[in-house]
N, C-alpha and C. Protein backbone atom coordinates (compact mmCIF):
# COMPACT_ATOMS: atom_id res chain seq x y z
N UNK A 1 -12.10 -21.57 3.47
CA UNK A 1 -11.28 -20.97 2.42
C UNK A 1 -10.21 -21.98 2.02
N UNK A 2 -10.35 -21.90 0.55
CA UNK A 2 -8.98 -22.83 0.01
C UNK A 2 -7.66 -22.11 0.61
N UNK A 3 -6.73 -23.54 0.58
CA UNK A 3 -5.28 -22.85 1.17
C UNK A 3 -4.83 -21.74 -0.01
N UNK A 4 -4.63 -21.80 -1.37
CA UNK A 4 -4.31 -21.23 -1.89
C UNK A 4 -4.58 -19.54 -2.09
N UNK A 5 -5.80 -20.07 -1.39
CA UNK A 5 -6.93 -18.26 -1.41
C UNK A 5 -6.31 -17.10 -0.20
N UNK A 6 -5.62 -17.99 0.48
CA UNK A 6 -4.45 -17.01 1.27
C UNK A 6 -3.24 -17.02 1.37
N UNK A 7 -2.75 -17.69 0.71
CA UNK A 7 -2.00 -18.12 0.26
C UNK A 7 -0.42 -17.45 -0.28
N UNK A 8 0.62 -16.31 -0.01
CA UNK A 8 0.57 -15.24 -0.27
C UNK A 8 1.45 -15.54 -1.81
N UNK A 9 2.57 -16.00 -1.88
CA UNK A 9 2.87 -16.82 -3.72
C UNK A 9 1.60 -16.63 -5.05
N UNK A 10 0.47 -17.48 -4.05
CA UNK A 10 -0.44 -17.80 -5.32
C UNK A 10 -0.99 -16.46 -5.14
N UNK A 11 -1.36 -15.41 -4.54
CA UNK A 11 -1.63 -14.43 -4.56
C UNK A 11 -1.16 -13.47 -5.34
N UNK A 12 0.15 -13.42 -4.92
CA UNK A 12 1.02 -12.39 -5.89
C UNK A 12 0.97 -12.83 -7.27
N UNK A 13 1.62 -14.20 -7.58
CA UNK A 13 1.63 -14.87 -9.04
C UNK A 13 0.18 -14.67 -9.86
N UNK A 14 -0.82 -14.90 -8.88
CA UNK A 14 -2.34 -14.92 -9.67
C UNK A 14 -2.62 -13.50 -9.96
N UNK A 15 -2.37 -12.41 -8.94
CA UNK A 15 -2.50 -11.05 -9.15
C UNK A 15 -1.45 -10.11 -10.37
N UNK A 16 -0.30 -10.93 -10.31
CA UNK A 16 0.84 -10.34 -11.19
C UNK A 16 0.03 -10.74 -13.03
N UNK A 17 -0.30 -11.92 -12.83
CA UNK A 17 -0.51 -12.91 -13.81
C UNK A 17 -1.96 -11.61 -14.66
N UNK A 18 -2.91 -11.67 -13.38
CA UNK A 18 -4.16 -11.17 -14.00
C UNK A 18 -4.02 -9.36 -14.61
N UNK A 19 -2.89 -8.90 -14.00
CA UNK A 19 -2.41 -7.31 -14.27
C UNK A 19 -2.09 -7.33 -15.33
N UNK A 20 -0.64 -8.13 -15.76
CA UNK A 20 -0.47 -7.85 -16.53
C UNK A 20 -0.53 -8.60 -17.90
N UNK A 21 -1.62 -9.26 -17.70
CA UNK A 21 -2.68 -9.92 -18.76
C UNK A 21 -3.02 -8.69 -20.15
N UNK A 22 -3.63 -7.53 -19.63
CA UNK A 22 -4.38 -6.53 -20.47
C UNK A 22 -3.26 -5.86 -20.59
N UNK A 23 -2.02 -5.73 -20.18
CA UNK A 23 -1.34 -4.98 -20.82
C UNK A 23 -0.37 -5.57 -21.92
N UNK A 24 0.05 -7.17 -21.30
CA UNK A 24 0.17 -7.76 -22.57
C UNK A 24 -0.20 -7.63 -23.96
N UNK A 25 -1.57 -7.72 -23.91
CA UNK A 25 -2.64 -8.14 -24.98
C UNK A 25 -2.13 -6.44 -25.77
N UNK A 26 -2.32 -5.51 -24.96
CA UNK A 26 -1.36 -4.04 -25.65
C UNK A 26 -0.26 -4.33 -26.30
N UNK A 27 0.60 -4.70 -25.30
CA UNK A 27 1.91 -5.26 -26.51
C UNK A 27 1.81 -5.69 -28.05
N UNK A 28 1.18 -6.81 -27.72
CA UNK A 28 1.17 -7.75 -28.61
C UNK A 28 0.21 -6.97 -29.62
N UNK A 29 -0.51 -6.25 -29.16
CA UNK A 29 -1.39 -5.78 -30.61
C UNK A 29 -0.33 -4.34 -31.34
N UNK A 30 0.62 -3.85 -31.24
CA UNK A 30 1.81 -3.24 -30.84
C UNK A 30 2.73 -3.96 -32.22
N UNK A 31 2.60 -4.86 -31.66
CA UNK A 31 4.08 -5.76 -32.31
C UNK A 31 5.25 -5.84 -31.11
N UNK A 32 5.18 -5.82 -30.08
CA UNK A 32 5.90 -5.40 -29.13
C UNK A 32 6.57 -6.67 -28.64
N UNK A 33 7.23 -7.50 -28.49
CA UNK A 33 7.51 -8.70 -27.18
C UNK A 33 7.33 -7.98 -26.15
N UNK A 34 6.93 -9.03 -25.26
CA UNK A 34 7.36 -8.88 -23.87
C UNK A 34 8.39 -8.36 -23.30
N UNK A 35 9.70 -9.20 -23.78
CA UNK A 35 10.70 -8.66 -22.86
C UNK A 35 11.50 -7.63 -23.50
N UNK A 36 11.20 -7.66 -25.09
CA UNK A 36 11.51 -6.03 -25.39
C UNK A 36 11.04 -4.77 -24.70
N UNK A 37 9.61 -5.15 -24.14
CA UNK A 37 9.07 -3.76 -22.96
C UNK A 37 10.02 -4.29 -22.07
N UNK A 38 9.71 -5.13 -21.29
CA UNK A 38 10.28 -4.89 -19.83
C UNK A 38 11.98 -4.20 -20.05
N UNK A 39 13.13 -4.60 -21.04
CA UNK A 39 14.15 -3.85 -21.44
C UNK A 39 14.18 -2.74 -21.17
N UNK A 40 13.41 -2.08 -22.38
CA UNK A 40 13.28 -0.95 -22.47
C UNK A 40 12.94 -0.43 -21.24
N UNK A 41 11.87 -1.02 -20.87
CA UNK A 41 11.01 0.15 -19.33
C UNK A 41 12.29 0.37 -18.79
N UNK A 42 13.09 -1.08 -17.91
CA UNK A 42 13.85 -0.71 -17.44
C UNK A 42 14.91 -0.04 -17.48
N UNK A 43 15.10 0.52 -18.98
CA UNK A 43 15.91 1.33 -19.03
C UNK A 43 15.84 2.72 -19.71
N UNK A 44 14.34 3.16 -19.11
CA UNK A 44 14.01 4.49 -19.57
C UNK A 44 14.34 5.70 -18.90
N UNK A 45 14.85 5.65 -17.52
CA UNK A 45 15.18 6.66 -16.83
C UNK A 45 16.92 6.52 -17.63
N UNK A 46 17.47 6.35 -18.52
CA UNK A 46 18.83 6.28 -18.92
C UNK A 46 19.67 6.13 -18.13
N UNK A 47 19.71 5.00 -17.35
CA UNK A 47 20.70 4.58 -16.28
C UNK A 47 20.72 3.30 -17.20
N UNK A 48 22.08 2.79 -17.97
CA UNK A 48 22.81 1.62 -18.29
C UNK A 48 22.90 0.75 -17.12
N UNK A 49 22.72 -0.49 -17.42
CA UNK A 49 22.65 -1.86 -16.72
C UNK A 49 23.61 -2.82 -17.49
N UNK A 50 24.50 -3.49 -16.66
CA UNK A 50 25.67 -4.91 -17.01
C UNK A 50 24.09 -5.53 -17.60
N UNK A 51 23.91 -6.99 -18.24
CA UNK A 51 23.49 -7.63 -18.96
C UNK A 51 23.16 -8.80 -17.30
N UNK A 52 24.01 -9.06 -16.66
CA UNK A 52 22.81 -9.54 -15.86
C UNK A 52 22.28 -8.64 -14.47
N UNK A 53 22.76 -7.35 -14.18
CA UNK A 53 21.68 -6.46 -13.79
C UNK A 53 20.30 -6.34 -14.28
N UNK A 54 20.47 -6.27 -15.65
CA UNK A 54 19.39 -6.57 -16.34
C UNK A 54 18.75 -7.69 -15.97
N UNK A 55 19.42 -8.91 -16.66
CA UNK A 55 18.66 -10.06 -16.39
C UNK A 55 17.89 -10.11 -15.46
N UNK A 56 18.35 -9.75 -13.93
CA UNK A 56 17.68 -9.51 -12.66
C UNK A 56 16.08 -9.00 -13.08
N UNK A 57 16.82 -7.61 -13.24
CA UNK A 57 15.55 -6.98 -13.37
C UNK A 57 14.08 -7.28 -13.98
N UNK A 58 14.73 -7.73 -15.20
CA UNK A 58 13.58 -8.26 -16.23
C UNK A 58 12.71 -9.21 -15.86
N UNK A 59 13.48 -10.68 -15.22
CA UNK A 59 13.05 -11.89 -14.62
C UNK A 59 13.53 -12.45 -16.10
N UNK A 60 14.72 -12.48 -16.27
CA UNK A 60 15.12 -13.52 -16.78
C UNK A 60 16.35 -14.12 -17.35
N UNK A 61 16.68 -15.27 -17.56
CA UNK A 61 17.83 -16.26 -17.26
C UNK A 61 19.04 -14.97 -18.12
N UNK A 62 20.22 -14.85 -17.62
CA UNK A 62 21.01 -14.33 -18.37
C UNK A 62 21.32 -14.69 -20.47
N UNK A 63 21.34 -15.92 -20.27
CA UNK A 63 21.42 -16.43 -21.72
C UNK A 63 20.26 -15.99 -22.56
N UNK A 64 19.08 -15.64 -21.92
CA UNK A 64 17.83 -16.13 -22.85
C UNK A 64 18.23 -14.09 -23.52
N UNK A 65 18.27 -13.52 -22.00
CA UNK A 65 18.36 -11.72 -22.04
C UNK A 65 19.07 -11.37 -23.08
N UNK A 66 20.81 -12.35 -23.24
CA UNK A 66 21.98 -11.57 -24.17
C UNK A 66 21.89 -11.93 -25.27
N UNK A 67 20.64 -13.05 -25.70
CA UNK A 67 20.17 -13.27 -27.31
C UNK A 67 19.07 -11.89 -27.88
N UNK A 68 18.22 -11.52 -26.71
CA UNK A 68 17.23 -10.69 -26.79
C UNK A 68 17.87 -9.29 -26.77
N UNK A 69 19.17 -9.14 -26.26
CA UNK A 69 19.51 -7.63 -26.15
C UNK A 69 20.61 -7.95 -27.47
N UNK A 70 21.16 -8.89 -28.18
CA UNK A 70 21.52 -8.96 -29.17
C UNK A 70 20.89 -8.44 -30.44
N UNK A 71 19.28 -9.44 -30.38
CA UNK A 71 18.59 -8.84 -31.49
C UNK A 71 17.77 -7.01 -30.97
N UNK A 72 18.18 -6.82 -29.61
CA UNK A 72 17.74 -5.07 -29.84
C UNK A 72 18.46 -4.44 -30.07
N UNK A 73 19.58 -4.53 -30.20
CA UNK A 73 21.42 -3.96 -30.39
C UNK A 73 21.05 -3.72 -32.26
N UNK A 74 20.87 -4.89 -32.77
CA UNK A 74 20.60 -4.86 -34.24
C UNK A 74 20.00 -4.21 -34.50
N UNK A 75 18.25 -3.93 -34.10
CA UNK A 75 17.51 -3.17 -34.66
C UNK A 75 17.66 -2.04 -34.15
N UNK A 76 18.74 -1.33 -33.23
CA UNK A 76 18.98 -0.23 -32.80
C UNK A 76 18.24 0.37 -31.62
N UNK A 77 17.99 -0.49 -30.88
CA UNK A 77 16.89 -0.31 -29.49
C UNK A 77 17.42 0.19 -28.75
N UNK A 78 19.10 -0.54 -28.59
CA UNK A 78 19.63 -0.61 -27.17
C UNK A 78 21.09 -0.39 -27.68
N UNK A 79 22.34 -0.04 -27.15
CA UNK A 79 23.83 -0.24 -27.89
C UNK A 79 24.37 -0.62 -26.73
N UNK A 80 25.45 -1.60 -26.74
CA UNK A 80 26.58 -2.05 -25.59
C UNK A 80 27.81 -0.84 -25.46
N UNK A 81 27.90 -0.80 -24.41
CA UNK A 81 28.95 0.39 -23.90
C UNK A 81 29.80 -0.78 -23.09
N UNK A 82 31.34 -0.36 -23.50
CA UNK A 82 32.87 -0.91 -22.62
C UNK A 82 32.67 -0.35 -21.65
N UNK A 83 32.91 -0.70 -20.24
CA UNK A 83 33.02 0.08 -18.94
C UNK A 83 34.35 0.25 -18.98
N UNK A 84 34.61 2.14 -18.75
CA UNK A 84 36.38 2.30 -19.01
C UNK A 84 36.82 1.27 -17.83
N UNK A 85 37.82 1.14 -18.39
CA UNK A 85 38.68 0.38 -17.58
C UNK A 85 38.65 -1.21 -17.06
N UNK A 86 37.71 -1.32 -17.58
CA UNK A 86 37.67 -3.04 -17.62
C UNK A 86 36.61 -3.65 -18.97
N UNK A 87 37.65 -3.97 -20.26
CA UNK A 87 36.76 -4.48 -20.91
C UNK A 87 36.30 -5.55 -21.31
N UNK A 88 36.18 -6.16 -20.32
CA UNK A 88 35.10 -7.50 -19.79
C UNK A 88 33.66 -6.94 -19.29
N UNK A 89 33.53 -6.05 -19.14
CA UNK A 89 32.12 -5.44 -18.67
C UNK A 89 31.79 -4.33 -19.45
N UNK A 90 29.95 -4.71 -19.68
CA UNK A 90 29.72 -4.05 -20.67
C UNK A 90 28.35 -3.86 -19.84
N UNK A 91 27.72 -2.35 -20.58
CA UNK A 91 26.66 -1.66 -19.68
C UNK A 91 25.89 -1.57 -21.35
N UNK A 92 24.00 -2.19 -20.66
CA UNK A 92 23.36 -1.72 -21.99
C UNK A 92 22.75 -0.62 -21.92
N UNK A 93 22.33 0.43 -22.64
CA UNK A 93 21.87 1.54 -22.60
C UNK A 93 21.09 1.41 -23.55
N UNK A 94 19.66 2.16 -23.34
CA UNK A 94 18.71 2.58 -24.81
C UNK A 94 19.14 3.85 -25.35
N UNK A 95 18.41 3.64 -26.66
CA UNK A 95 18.94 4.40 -27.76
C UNK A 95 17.75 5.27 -28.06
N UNK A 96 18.27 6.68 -28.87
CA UNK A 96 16.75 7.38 -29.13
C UNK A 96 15.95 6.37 -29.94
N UNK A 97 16.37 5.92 -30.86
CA UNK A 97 15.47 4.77 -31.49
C UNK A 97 14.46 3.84 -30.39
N UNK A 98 15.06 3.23 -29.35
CA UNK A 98 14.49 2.95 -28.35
C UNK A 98 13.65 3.65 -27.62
N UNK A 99 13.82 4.56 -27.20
CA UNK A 99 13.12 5.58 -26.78
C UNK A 99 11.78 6.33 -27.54
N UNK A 100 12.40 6.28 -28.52
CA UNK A 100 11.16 6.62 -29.74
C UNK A 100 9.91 5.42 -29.35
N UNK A 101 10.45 4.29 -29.98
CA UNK A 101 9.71 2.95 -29.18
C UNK A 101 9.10 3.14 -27.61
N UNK A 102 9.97 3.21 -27.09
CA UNK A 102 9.11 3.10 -25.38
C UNK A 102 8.47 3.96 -25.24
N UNK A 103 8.28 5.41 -25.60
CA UNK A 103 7.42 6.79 -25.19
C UNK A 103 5.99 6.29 -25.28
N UNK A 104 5.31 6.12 -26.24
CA UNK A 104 4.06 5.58 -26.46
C UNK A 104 3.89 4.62 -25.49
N UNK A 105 4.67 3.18 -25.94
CA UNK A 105 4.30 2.05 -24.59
C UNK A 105 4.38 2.75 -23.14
N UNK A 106 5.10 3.69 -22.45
CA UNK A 106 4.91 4.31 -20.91
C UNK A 106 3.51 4.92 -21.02
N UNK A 107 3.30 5.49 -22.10
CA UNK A 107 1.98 6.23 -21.50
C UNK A 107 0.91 5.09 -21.55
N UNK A 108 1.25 4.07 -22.25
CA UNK A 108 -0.27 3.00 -22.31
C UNK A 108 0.14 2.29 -21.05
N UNK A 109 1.00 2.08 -20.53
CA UNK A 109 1.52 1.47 -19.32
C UNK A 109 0.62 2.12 -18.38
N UNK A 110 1.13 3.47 -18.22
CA UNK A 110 0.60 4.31 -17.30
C UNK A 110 -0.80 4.62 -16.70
N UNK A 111 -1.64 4.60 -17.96
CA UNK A 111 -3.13 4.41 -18.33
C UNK A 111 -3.54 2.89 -17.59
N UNK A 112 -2.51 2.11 -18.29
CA UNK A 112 -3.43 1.05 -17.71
C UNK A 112 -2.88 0.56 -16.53
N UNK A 113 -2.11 1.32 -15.44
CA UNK A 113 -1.92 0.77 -14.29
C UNK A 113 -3.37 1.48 -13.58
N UNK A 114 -2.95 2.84 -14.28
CA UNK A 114 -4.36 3.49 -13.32
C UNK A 114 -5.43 2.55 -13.14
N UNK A 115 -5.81 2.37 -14.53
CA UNK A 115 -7.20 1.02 -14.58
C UNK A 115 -7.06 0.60 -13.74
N UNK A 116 -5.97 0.21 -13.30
CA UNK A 116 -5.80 -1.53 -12.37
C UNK A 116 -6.44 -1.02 -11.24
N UNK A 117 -5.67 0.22 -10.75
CA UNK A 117 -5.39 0.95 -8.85
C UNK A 117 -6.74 1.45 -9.13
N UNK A 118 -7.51 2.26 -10.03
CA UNK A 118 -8.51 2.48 -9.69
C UNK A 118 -9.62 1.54 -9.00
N UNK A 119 -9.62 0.16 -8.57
CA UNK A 119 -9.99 -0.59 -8.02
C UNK A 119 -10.28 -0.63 -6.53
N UNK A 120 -8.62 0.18 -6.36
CA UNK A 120 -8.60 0.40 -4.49
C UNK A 120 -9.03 1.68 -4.72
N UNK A 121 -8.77 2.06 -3.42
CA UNK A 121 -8.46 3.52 -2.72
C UNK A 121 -7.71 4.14 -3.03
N UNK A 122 -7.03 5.22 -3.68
CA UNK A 122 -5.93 5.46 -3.76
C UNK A 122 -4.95 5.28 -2.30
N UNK A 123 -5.49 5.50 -1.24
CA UNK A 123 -4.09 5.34 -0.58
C UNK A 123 -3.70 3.69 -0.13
N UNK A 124 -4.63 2.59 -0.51
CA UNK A 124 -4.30 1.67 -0.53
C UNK A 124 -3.76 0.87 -1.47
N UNK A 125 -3.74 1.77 -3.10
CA UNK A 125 -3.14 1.49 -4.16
C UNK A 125 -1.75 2.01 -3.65
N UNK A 126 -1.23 3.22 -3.01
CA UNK A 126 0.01 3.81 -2.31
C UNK A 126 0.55 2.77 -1.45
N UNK A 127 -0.30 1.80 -0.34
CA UNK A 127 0.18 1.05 0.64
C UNK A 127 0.73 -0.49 -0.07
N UNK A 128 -0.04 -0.93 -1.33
CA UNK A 128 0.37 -1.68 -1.84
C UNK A 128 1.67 -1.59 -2.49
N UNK A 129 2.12 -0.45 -2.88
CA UNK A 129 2.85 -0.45 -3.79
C UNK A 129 4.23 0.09 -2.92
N UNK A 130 4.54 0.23 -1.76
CA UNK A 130 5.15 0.48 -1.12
C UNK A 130 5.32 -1.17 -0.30
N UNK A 131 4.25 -1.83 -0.04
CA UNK A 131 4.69 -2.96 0.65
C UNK A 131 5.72 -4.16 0.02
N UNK A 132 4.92 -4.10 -1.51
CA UNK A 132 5.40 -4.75 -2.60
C UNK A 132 7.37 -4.66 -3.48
N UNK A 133 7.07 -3.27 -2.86
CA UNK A 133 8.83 -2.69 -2.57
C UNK A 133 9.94 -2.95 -1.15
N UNK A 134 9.29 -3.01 -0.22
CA UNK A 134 9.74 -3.76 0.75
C UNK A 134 10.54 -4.83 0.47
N UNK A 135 9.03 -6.08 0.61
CA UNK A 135 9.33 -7.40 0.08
C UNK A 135 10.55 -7.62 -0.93
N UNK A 136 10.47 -6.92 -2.02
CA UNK A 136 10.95 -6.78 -3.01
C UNK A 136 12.75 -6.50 -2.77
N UNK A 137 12.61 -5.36 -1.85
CA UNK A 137 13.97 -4.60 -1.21
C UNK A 137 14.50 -5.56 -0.20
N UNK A 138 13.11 -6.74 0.66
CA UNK A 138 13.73 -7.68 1.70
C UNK A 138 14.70 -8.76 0.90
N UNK A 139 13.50 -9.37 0.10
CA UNK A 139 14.29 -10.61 -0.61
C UNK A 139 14.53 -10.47 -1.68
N UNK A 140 15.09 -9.91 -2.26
CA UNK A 140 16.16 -10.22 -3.40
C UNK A 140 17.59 -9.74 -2.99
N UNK A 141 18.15 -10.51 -3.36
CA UNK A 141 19.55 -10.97 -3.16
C UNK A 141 20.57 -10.12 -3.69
N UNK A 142 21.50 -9.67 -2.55
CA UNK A 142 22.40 -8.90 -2.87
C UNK A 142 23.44 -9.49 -3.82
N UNK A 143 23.75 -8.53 -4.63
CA UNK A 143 24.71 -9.11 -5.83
C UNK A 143 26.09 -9.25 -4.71
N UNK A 144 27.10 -10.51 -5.25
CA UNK A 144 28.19 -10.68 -4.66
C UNK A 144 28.99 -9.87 -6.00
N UNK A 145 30.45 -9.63 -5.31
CA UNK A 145 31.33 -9.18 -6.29
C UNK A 145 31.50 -9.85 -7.37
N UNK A 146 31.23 -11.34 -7.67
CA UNK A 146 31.48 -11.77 -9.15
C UNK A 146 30.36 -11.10 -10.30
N UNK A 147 29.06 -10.96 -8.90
CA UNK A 147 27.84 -10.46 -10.35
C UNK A 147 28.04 -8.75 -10.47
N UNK A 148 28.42 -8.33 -9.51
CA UNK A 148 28.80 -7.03 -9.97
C UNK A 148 29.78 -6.68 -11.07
N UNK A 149 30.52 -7.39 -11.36
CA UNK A 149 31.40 -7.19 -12.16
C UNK A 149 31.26 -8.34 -14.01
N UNK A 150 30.09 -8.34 -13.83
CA UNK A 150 29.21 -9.02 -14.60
C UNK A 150 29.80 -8.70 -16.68
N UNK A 151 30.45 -9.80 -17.03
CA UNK A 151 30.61 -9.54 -18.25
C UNK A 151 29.50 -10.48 -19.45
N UNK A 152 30.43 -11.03 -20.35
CA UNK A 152 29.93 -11.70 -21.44
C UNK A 152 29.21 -13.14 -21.20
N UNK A 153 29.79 -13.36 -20.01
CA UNK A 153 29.41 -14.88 -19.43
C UNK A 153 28.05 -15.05 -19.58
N UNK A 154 27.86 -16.77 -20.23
CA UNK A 154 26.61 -17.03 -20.29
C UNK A 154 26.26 -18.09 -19.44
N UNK A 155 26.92 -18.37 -17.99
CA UNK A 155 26.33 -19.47 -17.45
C UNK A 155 25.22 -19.38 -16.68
N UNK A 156 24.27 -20.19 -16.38
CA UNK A 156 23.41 -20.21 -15.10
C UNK A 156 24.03 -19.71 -14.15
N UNK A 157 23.16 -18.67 -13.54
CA UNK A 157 24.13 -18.29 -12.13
C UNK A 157 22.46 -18.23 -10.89
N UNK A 158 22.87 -17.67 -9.47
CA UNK A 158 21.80 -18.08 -9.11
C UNK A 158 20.70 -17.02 -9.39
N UNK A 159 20.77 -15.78 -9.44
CA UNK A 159 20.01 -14.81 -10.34
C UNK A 159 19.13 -15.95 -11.21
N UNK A 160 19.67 -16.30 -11.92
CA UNK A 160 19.16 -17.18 -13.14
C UNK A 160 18.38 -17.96 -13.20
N UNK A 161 18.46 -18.48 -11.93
CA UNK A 161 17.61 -20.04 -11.25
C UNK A 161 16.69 -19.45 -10.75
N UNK A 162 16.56 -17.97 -9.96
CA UNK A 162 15.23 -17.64 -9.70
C UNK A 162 14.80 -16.92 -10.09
N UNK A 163 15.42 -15.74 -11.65
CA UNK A 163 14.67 -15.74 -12.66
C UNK A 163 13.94 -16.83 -13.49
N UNK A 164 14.00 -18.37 -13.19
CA UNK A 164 13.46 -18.94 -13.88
C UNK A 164 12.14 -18.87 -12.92
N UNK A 165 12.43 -19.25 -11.84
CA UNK A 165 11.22 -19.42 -11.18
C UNK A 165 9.89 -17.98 -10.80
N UNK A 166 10.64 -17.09 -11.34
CA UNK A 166 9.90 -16.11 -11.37
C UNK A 166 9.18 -15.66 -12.37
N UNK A 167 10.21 -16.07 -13.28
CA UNK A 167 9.48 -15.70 -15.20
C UNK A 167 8.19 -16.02 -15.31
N UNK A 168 7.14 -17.62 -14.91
CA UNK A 168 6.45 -17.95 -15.06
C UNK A 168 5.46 -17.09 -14.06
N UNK A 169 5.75 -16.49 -13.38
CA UNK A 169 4.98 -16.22 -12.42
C UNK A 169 4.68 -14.32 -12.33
N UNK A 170 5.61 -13.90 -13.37
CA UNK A 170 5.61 -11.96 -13.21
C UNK A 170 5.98 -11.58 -14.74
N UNK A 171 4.86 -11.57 -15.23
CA UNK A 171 5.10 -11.27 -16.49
C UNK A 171 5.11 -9.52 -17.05
């Protein structure tokens, strides 16, 4: 066996890569970007996110996110909220307009994860997706108090550096 074939990186990256290949190709026939879904998804249970909470989430660099949540602010996707009491921090929230938008994309989401899991077992589609949260819950990096308190700032931070290295790899 090639090293790579156990490899567990090229595993995840090749498996992330090949998933969400066909749901892409949905997007895009959509009119959708990319990281306009991932936005939105992540902010369909209506819990507001600082701009690099977000970034986190999405997998990607803070700068590239507050041009992209700029142009969803415009077309009315998403609106910036002042956090009382400190207005240096700002929380993005979707909008019914947004929401209007994401309803359709969750259910094609939804559909086509099944596709995917219908592959396993269901309870090994359950064991995956619980291990994958682990990992997930092991290594990623607890925010320090400067990113918690996360405003307008557009520098590289380290979030940023391994949203880069992740972007290519979890689409």
């Amino acid at each position: 066996m090639r090293f790579v074939d156990g490899y567990l990186p090229y595993l995840l990256a090749r498996a992330s890569h090949l998933v969400s290949g066909g749901f892409h190709a949905e997007l895009h026939r959509r009119g959708v970007p990319v990281g306009v879904w991932r936005v939105l998804a992540t902010l369909a249970d209506g819990e507001p996110f600082t701009v690099g909470e977000l970034a986190e989430r999405v997998l990607m660099k803070q700068p590239t996110l507050t041009k992209l949540v700029d142009r969803m602010e415009a077309d009315g996707l998403v609106r910036r909220r002042e956090v009382p009491g400190d207005r240096r921090k700002v929380r993005v929230a979707i909008t019914a307009r947004g929401r209007a938008l994401l309803e359709p994309l969750l259910a094609a989401a939804r559909r086509h994860e099944r596709e995917i899991l219908a592959i396993v077992a269901p309870e090994e589609a359950e064991l995956l997706k619980r291990t994958l949260a682990r990992l997930i819950a092991a290594l990623a990096p607890a925010p320090s108090a400067g990113e918690m308190e996360e405003d307008h700032a557009e520098g590289d931070d380290a979030r940023g550096k391994q949203a880069d290295a992740a972007e290519g790899l979890a689409q």
